[in-house]
N, C-alpha and C. Protein backbone atom coordinates (compact mmCIF):
# COMPACT_ATOMS: atom_id res chain seq x y z
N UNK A 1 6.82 -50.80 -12.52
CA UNK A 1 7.51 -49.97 -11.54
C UNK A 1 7.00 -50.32 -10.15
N UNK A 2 7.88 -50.35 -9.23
CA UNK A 2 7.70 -50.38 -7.65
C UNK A 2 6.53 -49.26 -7.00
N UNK A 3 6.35 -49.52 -5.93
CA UNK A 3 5.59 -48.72 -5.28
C UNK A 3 7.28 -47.83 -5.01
N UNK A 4 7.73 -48.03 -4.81
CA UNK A 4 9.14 -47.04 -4.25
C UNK A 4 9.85 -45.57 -5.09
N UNK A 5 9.44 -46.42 -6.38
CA UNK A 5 10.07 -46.22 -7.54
C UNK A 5 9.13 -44.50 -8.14
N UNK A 6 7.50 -45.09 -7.53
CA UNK A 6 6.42 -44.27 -8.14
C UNK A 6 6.81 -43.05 -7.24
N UNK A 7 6.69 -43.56 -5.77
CA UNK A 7 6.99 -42.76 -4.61
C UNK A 7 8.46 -41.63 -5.14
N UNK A 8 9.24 -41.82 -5.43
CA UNK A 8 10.52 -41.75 -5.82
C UNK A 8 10.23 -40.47 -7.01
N UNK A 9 9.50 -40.64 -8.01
CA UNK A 9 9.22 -39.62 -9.21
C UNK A 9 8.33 -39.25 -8.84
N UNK A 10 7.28 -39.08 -7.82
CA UNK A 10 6.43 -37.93 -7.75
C UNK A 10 6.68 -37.08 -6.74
N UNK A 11 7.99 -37.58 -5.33
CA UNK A 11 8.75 -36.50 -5.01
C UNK A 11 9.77 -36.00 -5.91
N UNK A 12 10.09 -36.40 -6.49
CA UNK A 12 11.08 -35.87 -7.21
C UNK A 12 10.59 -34.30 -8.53
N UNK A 13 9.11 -34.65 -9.04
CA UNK A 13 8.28 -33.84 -9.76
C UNK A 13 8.16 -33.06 -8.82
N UNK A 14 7.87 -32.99 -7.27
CA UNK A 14 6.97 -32.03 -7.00
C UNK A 14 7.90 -30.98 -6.55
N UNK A 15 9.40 -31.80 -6.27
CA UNK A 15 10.25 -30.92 -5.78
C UNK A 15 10.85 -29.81 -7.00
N UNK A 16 10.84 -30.14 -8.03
CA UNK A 16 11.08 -29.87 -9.47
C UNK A 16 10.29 -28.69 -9.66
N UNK A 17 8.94 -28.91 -9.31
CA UNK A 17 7.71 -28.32 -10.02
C UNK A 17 7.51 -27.04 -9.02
N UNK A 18 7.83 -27.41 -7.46
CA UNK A 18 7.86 -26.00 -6.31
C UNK A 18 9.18 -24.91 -6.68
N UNK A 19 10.25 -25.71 -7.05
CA UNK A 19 11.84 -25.23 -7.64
C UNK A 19 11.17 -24.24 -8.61
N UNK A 20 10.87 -24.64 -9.53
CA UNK A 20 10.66 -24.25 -10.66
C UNK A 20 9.89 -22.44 -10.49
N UNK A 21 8.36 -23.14 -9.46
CA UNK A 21 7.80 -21.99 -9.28
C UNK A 21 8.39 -21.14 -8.22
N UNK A 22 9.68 -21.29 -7.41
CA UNK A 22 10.28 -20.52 -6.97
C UNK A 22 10.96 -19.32 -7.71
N UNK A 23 11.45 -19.79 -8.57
CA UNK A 23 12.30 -19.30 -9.46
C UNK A 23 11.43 -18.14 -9.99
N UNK A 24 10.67 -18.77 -10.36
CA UNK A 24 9.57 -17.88 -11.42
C UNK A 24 8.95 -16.71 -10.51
N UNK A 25 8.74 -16.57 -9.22
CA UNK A 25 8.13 -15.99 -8.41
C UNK A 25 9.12 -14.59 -8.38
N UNK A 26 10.32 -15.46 -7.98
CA UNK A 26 11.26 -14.85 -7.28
C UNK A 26 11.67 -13.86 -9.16
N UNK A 27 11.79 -14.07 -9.75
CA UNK A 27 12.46 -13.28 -11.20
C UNK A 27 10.62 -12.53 -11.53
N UNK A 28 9.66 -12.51 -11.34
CA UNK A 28 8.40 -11.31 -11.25
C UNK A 28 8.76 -10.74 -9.49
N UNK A 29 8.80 -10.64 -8.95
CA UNK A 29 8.78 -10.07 -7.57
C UNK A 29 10.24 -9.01 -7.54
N UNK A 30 11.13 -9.25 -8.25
CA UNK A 30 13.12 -8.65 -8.00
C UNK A 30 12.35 -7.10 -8.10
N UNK A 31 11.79 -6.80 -9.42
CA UNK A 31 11.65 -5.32 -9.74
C UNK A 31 11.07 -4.91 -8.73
N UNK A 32 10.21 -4.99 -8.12
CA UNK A 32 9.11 -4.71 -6.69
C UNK A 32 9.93 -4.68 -5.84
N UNK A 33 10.60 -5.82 -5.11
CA UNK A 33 11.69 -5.42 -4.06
C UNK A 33 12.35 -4.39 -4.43
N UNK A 34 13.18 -3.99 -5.47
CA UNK A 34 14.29 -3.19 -5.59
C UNK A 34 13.52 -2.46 -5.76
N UNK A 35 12.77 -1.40 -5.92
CA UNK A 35 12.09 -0.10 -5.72
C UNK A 35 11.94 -0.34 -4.82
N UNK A 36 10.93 -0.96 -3.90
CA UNK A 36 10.69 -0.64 -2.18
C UNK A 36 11.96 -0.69 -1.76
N UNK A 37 12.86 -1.36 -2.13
CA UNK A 37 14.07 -1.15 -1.20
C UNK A 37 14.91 0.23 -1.28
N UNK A 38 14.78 0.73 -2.30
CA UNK A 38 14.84 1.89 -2.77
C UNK A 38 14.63 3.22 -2.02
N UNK A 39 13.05 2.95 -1.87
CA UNK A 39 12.60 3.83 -1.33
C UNK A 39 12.70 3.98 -0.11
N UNK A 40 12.65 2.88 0.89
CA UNK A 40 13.58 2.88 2.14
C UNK A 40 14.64 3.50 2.37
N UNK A 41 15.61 3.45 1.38
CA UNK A 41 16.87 4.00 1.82
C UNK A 41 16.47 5.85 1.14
N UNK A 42 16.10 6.05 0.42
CA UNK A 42 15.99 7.31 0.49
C UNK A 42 14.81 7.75 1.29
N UNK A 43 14.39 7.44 1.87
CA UNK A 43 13.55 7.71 2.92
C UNK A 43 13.99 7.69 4.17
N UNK A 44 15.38 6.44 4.49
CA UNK A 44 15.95 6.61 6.12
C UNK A 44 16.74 8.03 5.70
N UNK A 45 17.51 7.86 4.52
CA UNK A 45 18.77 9.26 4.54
C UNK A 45 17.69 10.60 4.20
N UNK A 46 16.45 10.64 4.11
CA UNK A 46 15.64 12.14 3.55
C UNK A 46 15.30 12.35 5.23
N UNK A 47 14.63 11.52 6.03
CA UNK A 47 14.78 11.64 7.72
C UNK A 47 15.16 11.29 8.46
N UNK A 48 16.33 11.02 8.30
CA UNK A 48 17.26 10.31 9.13
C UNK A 48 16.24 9.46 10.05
N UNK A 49 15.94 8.07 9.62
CA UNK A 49 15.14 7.46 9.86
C UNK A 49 15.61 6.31 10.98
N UNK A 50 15.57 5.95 12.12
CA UNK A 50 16.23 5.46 12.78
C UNK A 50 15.47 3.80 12.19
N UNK A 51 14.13 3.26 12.38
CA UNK A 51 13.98 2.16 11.64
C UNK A 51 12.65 2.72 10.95
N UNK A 52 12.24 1.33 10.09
CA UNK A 52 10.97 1.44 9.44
C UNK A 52 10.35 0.34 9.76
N UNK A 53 8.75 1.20 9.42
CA UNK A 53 8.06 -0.38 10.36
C UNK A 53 6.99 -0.41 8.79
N UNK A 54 6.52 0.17 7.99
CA UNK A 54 5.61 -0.05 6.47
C UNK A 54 6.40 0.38 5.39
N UNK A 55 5.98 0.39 4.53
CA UNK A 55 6.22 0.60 2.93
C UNK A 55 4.88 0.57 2.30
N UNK A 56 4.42 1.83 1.93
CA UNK A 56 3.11 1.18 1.16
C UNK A 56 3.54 2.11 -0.39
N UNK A 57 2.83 1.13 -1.34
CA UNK A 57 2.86 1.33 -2.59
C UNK A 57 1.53 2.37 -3.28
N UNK A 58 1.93 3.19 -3.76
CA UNK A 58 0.52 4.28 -4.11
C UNK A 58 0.71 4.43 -5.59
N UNK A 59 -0.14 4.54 -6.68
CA UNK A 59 -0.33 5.08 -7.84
C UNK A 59 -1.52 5.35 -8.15
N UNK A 60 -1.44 6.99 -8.64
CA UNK A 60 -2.70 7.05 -8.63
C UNK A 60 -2.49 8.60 -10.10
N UNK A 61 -2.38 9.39 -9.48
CA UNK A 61 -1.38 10.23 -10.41
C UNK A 61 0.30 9.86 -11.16
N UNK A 62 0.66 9.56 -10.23
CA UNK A 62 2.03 8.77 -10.58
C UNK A 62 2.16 7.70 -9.34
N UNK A 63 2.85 6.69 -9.64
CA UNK A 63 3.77 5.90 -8.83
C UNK A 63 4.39 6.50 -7.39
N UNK A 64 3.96 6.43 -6.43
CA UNK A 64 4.90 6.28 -5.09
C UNK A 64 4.91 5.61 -3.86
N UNK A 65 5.92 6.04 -3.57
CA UNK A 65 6.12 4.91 -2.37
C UNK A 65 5.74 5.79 -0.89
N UNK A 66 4.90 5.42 0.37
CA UNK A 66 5.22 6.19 1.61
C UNK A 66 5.93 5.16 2.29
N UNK A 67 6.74 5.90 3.38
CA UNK A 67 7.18 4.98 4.19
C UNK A 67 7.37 5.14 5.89
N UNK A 68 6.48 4.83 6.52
CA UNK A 68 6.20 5.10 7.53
C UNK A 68 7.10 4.38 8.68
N UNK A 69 8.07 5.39 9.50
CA UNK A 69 8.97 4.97 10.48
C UNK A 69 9.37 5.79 11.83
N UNK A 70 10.47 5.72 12.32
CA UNK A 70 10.57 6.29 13.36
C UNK A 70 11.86 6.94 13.40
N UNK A 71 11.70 8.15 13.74
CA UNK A 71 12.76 9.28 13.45
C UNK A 71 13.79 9.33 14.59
N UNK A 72 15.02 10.24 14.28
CA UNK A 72 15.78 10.11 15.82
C UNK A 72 15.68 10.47 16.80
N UNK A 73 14.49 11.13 16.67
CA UNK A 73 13.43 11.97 17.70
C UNK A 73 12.05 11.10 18.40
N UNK A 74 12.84 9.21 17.93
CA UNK A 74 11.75 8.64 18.51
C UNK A 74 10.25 9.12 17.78
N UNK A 75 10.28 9.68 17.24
CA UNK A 75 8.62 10.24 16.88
C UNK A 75 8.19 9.83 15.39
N UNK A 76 6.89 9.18 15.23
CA UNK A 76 6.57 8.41 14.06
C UNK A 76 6.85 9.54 12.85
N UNK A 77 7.29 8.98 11.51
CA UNK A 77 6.85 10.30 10.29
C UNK A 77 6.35 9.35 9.40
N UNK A 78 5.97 9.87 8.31
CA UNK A 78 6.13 9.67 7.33
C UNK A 78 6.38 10.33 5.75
N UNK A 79 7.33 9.45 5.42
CA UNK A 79 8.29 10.13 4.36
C UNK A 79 7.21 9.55 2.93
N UNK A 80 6.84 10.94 2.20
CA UNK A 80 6.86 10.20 0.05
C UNK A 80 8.21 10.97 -0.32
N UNK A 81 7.53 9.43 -1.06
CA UNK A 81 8.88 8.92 -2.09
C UNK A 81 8.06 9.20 -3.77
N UNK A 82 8.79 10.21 -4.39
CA UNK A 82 8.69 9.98 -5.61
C UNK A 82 9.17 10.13 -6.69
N UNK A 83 9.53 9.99 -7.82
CA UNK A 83 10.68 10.05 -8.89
C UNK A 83 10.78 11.32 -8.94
N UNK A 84 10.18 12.50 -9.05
CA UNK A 84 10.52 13.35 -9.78
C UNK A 84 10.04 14.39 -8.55
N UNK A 85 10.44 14.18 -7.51
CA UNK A 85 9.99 15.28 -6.34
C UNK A 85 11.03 15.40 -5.33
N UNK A 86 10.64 16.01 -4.30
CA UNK A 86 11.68 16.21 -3.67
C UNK A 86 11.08 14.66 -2.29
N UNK A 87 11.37 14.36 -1.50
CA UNK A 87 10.68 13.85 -0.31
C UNK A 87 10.21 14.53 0.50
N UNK A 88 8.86 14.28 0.98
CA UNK A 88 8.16 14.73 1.65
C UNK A 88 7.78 14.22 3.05
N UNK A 89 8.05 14.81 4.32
CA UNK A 89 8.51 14.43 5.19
C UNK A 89 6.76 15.10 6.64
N UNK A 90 6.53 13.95 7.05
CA UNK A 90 5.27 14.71 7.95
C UNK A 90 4.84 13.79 8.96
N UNK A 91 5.34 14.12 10.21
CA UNK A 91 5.61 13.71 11.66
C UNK A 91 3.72 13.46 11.92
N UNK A 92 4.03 12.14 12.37
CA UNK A 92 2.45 11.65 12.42
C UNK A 92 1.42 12.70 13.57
N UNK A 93 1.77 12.91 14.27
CA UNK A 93 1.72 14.24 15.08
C UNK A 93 1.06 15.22 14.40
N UNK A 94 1.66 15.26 13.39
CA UNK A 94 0.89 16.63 13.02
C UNK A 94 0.02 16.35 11.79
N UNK A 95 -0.27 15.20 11.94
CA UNK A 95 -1.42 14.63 10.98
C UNK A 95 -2.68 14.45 11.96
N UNK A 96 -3.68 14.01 11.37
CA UNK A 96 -4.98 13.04 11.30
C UNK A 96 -4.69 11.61 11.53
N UNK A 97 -5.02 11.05 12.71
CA UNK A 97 -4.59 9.57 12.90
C UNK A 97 -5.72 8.93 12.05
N UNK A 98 -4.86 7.54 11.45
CA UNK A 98 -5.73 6.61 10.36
C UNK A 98 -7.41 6.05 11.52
N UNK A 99 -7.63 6.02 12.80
CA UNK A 99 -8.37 5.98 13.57
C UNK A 99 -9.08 6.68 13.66
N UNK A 100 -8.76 8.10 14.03
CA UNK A 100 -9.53 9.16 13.63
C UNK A 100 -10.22 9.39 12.29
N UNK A 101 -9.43 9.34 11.56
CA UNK A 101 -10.49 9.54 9.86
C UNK A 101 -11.30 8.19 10.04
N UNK A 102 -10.97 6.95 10.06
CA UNK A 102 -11.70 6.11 9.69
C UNK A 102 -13.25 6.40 10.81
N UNK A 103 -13.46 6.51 12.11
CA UNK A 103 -14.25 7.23 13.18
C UNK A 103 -15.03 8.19 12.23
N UNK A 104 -14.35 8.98 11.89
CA UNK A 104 -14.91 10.31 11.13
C UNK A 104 -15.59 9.45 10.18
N UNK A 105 -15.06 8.90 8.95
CA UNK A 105 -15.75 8.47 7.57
C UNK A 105 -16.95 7.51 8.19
N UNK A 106 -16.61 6.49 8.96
CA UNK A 106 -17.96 5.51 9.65
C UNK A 106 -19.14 6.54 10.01
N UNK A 107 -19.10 7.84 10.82
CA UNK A 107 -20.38 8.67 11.14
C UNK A 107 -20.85 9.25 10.29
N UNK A 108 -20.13 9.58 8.81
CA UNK A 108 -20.54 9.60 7.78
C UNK A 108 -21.35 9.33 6.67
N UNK A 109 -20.80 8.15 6.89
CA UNK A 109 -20.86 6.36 5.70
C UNK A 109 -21.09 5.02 6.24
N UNK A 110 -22.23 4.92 7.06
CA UNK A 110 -22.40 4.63 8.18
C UNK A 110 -22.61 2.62 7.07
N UNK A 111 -22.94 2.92 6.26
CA UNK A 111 -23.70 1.91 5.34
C UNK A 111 -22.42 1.32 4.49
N UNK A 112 -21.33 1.92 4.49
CA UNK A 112 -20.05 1.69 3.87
C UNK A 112 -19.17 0.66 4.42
N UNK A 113 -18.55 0.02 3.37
CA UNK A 113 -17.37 -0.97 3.85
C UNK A 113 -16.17 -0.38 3.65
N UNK A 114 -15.08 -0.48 4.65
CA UNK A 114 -13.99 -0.30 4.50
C UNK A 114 -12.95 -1.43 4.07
N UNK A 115 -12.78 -1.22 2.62
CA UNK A 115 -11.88 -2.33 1.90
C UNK A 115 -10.46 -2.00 2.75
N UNK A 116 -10.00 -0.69 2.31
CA UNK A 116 -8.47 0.12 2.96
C UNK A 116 -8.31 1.49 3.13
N UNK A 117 -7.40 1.56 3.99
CA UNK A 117 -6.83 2.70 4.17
C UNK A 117 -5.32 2.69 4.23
N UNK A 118 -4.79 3.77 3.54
CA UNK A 118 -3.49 4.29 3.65
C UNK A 118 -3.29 5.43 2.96
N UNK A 119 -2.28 6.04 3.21
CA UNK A 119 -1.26 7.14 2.87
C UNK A 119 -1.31 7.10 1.04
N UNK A 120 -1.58 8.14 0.63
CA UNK A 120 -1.05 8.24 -0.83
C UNK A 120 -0.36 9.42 -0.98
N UNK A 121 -0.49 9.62 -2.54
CA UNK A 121 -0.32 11.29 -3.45
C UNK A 121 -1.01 11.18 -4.23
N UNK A 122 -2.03 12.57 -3.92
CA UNK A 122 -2.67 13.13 -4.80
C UNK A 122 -2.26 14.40 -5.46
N UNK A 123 -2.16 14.60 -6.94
CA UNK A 123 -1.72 15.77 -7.59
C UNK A 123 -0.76 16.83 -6.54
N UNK A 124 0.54 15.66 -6.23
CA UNK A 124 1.68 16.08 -5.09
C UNK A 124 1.55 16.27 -3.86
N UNK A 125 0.02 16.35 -3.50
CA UNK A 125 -0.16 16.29 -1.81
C UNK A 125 -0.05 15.43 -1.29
N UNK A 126 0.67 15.08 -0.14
CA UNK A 126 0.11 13.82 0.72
C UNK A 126 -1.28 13.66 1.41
N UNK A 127 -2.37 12.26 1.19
CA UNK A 127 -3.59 12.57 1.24
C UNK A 127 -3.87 11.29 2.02
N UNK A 128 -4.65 10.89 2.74
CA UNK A 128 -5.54 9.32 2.94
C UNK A 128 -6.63 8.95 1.99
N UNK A 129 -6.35 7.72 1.51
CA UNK A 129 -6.67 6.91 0.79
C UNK A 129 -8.00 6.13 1.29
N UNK A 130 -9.09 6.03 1.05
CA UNK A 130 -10.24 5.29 1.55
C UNK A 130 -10.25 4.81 0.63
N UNK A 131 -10.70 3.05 0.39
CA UNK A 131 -10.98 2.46 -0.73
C UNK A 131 -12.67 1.85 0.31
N UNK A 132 -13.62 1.81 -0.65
CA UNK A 132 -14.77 1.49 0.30
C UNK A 132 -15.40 1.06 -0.79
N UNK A 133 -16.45 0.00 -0.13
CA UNK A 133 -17.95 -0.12 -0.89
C UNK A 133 -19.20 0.32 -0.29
N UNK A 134 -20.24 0.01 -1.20
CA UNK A 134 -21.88 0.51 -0.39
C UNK A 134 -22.27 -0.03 -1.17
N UNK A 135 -23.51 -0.85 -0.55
CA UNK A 135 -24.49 -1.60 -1.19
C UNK A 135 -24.40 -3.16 -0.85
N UNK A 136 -25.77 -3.72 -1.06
CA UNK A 136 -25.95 -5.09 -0.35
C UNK A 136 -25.56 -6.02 -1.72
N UNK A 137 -26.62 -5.61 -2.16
CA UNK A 137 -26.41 -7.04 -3.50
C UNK A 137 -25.54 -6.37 -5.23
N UNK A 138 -26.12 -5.32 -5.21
CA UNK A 138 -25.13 -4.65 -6.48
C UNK A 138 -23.88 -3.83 -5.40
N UNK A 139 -22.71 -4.17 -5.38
CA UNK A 139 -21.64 -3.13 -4.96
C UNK A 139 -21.39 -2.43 -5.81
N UNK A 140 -21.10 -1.01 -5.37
CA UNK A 140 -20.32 0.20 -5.69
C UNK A 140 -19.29 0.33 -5.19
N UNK A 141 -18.21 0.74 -5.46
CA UNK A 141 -17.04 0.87 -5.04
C UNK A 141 -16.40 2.04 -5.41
N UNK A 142 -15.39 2.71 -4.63
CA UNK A 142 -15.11 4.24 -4.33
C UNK A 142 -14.03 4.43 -3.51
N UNK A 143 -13.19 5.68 -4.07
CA UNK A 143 -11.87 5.95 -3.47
C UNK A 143 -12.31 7.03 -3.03
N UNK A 144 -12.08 7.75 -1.91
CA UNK A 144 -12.20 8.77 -1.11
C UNK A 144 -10.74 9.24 -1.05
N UNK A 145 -10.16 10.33 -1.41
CA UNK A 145 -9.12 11.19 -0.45
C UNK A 145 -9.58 12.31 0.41
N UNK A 146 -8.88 12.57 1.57
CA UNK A 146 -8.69 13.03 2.47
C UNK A 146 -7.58 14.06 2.99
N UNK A 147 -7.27 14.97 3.24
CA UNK A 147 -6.10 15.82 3.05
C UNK A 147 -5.36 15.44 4.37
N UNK A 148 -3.99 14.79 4.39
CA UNK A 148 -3.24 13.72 5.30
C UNK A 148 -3.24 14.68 6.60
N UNK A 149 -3.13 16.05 6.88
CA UNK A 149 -3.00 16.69 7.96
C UNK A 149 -4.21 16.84 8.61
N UNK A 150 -5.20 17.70 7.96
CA UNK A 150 -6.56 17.43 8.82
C UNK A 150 -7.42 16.68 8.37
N UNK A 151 -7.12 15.96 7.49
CA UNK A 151 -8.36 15.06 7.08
C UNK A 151 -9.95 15.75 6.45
N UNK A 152 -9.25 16.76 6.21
CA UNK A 152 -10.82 17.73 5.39
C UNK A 152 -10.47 17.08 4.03
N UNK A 153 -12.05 16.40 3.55
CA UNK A 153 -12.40 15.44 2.32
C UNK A 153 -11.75 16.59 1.04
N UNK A 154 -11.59 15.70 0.09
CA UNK A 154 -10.87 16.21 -1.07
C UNK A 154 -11.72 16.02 -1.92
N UNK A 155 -11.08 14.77 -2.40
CA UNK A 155 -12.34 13.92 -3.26
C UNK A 155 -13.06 12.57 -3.36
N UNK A 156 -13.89 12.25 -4.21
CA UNK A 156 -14.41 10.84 -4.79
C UNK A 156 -14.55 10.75 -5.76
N UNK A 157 -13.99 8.96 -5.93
CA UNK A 157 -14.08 8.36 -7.29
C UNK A 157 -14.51 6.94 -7.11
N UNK A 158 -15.99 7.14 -7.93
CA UNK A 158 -16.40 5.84 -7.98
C UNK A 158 -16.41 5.38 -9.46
N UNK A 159 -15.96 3.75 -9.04
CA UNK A 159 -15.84 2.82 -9.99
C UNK A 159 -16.51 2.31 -10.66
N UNK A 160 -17.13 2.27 -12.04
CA UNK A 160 -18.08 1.89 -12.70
C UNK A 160 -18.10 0.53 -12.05
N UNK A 161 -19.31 -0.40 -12.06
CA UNK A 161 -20.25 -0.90 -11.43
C UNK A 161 -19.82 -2.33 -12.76
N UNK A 162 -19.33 -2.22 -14.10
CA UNK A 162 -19.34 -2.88 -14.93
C UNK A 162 -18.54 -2.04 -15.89
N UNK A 163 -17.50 -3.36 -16.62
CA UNK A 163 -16.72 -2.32 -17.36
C UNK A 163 -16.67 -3.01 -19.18
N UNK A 164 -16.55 -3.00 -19.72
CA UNK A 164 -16.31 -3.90 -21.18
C UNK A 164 -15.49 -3.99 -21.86
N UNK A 165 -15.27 -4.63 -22.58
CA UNK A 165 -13.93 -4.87 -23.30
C UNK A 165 -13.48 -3.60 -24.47
């Protein structure tokens, strides 16, 4: 075979082989879009949502979606989304800014890493989500909620350290 020829079948494989894993990506990812997309639209028509700027995914008690946008009142909310509830609707305003708690938890947890933060549901409340670690060489790791309006602590759950089959 040619140098042309070689050139020739290993674009031709790789284009095959990216195709291929397109496909495959795209048929695991459909179910995920179509719920977030989901939840968007019952979230613009639950507050008449003029756009959206997040989508975050929460399970923790059950499956939900928040979706954080901007109302026709110009003013941030955010809407949960969940199968078997009604939507829950709460103008950032009259929350705890994600700045503020995180400020708050650092004078706290001064020794702590902040993996994330966001919006969940806890046992139907809307709550903030701390995912954190502590520790240098063994990590611990720990979910903090937070109650989404004033940010007075709820609970913690830390993650066994080692788990087994």
């Amino acid at each position: 075979m040619t140098l042309h020829r070689w050139i020739f079948v290993i674009v031709a494989a790789l284009l095959v082989i990216g195709t291929a894993f397109g496909i495959y990506y795209r048929e695991i990812q459909t179910a995920t879009w179509a719920a977030t997309n989901e939840a968007k639209t019952k979230a613009i028509e639950a507050a008449q949502l003029q756009s959206v700027e997040t989508v975050y995914t929460h399970a923790w008690n059950k499956k939900s979606w928040i979706v954080k946008g901007i109302d026709q009142d110009n003013q941030n909310v955010f809407v949960w989304i969940a199968d078997d509830m009604e939507p829950k609707i709460i103008k950032e305003a009259d929350s705890i800014s994600r700045q503020a708690l995180k400020d708050s938890f650092h004078s706290s947890k001064p020794d702590a890493t902040i993996k994330r933060i966001q919006p969940g549901l806890l046992d139907d409340e809307p709550v903030w989500e701390i995912y954190y670690s502590t520790g240098e060489r063994s990590k611990h790791y720990f979910y903090d909620f937070y109650a989404f309006d004033s940010g007075s602590f709820i609970n913690s759950y830390r993650l066994p350290a080692k788990t087994e089959p």
